[in-house]
C-alpha atoms as a PDB file:
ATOM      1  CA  UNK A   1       0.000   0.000   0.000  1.00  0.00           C
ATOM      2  CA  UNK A   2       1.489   3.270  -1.058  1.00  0.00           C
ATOM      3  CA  UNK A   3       1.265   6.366   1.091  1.00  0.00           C
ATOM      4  CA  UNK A   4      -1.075   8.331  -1.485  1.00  0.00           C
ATOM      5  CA  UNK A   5      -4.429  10.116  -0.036  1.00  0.00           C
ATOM      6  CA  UNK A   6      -6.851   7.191   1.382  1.00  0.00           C
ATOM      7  CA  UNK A   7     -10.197   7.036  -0.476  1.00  0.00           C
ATOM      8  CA  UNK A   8     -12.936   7.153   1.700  1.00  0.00           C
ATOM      9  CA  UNK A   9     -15.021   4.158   1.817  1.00  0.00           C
ATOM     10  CA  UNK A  10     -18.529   4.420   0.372  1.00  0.00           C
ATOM     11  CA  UNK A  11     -19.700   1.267   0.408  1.00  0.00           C
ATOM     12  CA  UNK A  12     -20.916  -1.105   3.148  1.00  0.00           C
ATOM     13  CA  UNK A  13     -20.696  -4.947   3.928  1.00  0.00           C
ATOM     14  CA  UNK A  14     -23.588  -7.203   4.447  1.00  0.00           C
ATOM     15  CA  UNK A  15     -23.581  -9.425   7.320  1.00  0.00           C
ATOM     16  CA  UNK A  16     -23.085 -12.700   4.981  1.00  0.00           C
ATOM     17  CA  UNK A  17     -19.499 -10.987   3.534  1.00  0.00           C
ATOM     18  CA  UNK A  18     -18.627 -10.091   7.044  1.00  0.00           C
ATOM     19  CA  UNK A  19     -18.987 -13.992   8.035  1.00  0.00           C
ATOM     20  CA  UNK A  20     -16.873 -14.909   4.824  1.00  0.00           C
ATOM     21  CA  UNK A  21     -14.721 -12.517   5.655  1.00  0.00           C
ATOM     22  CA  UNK A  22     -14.184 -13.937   9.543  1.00  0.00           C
ATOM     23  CA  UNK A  23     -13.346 -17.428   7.820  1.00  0.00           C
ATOM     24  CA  UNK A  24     -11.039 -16.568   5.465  1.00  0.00           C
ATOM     25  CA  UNK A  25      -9.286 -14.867   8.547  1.00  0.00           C
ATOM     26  CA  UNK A  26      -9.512 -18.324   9.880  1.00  0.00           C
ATOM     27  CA  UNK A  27      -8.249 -19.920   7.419  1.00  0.00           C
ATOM     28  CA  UNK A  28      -5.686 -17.400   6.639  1.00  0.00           C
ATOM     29  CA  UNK A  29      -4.099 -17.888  10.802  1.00  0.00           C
ATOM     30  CA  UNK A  30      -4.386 -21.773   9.833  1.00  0.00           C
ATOM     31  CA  UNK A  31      -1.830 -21.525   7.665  1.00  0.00           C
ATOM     32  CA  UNK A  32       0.530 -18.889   8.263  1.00  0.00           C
ATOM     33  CA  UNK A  33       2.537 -17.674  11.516  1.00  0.00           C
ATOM     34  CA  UNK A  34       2.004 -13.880  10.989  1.00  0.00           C
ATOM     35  CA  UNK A  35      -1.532 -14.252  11.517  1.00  0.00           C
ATOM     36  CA  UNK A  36      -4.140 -11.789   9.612  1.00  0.00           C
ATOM     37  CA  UNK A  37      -5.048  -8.382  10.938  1.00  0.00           C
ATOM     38  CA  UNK A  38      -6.717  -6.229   9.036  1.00  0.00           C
ATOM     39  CA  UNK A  39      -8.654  -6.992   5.997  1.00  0.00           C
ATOM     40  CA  UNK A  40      -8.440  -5.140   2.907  1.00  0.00           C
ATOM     41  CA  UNK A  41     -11.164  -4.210  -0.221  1.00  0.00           C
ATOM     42  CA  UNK A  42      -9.765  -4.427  -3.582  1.00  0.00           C
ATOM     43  CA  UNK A  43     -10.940  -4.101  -7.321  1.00  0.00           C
ATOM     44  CA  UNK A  44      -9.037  -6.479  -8.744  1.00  0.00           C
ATOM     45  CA  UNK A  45      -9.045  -8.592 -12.393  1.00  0.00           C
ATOM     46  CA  UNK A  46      -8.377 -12.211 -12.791  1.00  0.00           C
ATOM     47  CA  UNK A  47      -6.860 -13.573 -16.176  1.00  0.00           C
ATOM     48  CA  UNK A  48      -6.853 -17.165 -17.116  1.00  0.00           C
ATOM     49  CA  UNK A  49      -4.243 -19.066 -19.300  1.00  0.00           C
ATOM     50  CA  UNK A  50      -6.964 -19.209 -22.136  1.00  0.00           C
ATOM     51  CA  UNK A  51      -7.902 -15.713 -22.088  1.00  0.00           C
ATOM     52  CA  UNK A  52     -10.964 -15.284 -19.933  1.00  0.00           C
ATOM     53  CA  UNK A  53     -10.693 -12.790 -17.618  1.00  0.00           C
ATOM     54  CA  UNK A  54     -13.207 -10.630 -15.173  1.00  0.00           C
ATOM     55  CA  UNK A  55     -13.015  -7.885 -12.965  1.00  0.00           C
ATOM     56  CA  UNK A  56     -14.180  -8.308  -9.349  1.00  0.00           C
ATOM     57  CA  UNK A  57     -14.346  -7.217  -5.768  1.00  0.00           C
ATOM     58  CA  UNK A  58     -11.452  -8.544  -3.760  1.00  0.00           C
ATOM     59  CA  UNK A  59     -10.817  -9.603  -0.352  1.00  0.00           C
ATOM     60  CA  UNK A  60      -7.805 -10.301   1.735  1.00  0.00           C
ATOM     61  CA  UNK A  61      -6.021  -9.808   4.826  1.00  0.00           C
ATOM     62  CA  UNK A  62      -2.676  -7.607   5.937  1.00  0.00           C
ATOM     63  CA  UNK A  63      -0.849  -9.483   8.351  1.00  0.00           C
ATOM     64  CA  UNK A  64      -0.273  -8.418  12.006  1.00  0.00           C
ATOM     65  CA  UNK A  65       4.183  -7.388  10.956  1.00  0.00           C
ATOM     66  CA  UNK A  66       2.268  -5.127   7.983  1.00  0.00           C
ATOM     67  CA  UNK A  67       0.228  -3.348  10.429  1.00  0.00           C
ATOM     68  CA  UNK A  68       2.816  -0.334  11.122  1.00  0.00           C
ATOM     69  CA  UNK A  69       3.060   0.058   7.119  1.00  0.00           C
ATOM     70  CA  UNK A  70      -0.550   0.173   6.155  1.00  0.00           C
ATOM     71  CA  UNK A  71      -1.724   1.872   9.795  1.00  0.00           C
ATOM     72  CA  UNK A  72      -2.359   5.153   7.609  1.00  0.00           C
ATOM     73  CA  UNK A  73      -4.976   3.545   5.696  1.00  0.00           C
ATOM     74  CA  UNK A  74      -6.991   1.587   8.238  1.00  0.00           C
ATOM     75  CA  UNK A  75     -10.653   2.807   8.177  1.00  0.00           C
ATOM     76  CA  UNK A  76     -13.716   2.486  10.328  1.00  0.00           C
ATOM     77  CA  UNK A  77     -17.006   0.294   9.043  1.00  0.00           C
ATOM     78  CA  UNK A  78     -19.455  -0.443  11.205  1.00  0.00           C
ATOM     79  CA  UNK A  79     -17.112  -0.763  13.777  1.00  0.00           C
ATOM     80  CA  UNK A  80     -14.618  -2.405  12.219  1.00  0.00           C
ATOM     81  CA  UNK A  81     -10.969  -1.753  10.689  1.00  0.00           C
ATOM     82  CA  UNK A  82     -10.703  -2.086   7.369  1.00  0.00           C
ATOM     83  CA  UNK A  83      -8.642  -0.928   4.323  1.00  0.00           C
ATOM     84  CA  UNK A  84     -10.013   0.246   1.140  1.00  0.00           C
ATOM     85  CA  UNK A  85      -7.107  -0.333  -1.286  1.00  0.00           C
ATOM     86  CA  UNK A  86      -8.370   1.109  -4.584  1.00  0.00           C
ATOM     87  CA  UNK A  87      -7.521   3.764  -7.236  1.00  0.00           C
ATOM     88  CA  UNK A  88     -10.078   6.528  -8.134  1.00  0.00           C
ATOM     89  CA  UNK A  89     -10.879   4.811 -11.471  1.00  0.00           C
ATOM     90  CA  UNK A  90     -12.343   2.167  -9.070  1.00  0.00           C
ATOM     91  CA  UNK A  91     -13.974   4.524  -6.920  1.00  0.00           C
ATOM     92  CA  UNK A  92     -17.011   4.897  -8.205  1.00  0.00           C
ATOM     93  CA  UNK A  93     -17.997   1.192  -9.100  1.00  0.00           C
ATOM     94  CA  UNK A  94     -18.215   1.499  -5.042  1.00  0.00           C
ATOM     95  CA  UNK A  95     -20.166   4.322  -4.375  1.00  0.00           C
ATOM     96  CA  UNK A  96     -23.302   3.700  -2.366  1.00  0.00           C
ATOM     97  CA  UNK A  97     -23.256  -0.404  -2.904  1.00  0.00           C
ATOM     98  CA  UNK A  98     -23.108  -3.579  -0.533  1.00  0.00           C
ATOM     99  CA  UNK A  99     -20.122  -6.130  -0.731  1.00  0.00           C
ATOM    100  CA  UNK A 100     -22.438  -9.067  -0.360  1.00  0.00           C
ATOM    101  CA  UNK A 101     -21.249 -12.843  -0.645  1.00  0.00           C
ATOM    102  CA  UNK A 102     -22.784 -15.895  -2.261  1.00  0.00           C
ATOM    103  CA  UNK A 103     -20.859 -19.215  -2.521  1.00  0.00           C
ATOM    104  CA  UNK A 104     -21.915 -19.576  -6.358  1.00  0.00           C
ATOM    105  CA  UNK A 105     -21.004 -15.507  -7.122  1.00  0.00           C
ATOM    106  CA  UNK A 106     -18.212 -15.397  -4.135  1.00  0.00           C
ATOM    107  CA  UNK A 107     -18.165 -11.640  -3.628  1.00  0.00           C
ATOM    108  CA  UNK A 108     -19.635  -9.103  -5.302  1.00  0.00           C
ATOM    109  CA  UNK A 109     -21.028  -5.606  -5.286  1.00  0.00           C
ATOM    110  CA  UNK A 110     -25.111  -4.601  -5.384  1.00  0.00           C
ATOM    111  CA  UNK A 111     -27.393  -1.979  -4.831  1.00  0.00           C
ATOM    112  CA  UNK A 112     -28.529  -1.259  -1.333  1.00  0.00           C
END
């Protein structure tokens, strides 16, 4: 995470993402030492060998030793830290949406 001005997060997360959320962080500790801290919202794009490719909400963790590098960035929502790591031609796909979660769509953003 670079040290340019922190977007503002204009978006919220439905109580079904926030549960996904809490078990990737599960699985995430499972498997690594530096355990997760803080999660972080991405736009991201995913490219396969053949060609196909999407763009898509993203979700992940920075780790507990990341913590003093990305403390600039750590937001509030709904009472919880997160990060919103995205680039102002990203902004906007936020603005006023839900991160929800389904097991057949994974994440993805909709209308309140």
């Amino acid at each position: 995470m670079s040290d340019e001005p922190i977007l503002p997060v204009n978006f919220t997360i439905s109580p079904a993402a926030w549960d996904e959320i809490e078990r990737i962080r599960q699985f995430w500790d499972s498997q690594f030492d530096d355990k997760a801290d803080v999660p972080v919202i991405s736009w991201g794009r995913t490219i396969l060998n053949d060609g196909r490719s999407w763009s898509h909400v993203v979700v992940s963790f920075f780790s507990v030793s990341e913590r003093q590098r990305i403390a600039h960035g750590i937001q509030i929502l709904l009472g919880r830290e997160i990060v919103f790591n995205t680039v102002p031609e990203f902004y906007e796909k936020f603005a006023g949406k839900v991160i929800r979660f389904e097991p057949e769509k994974w994440f993805f953003l909709a209308s309140n």
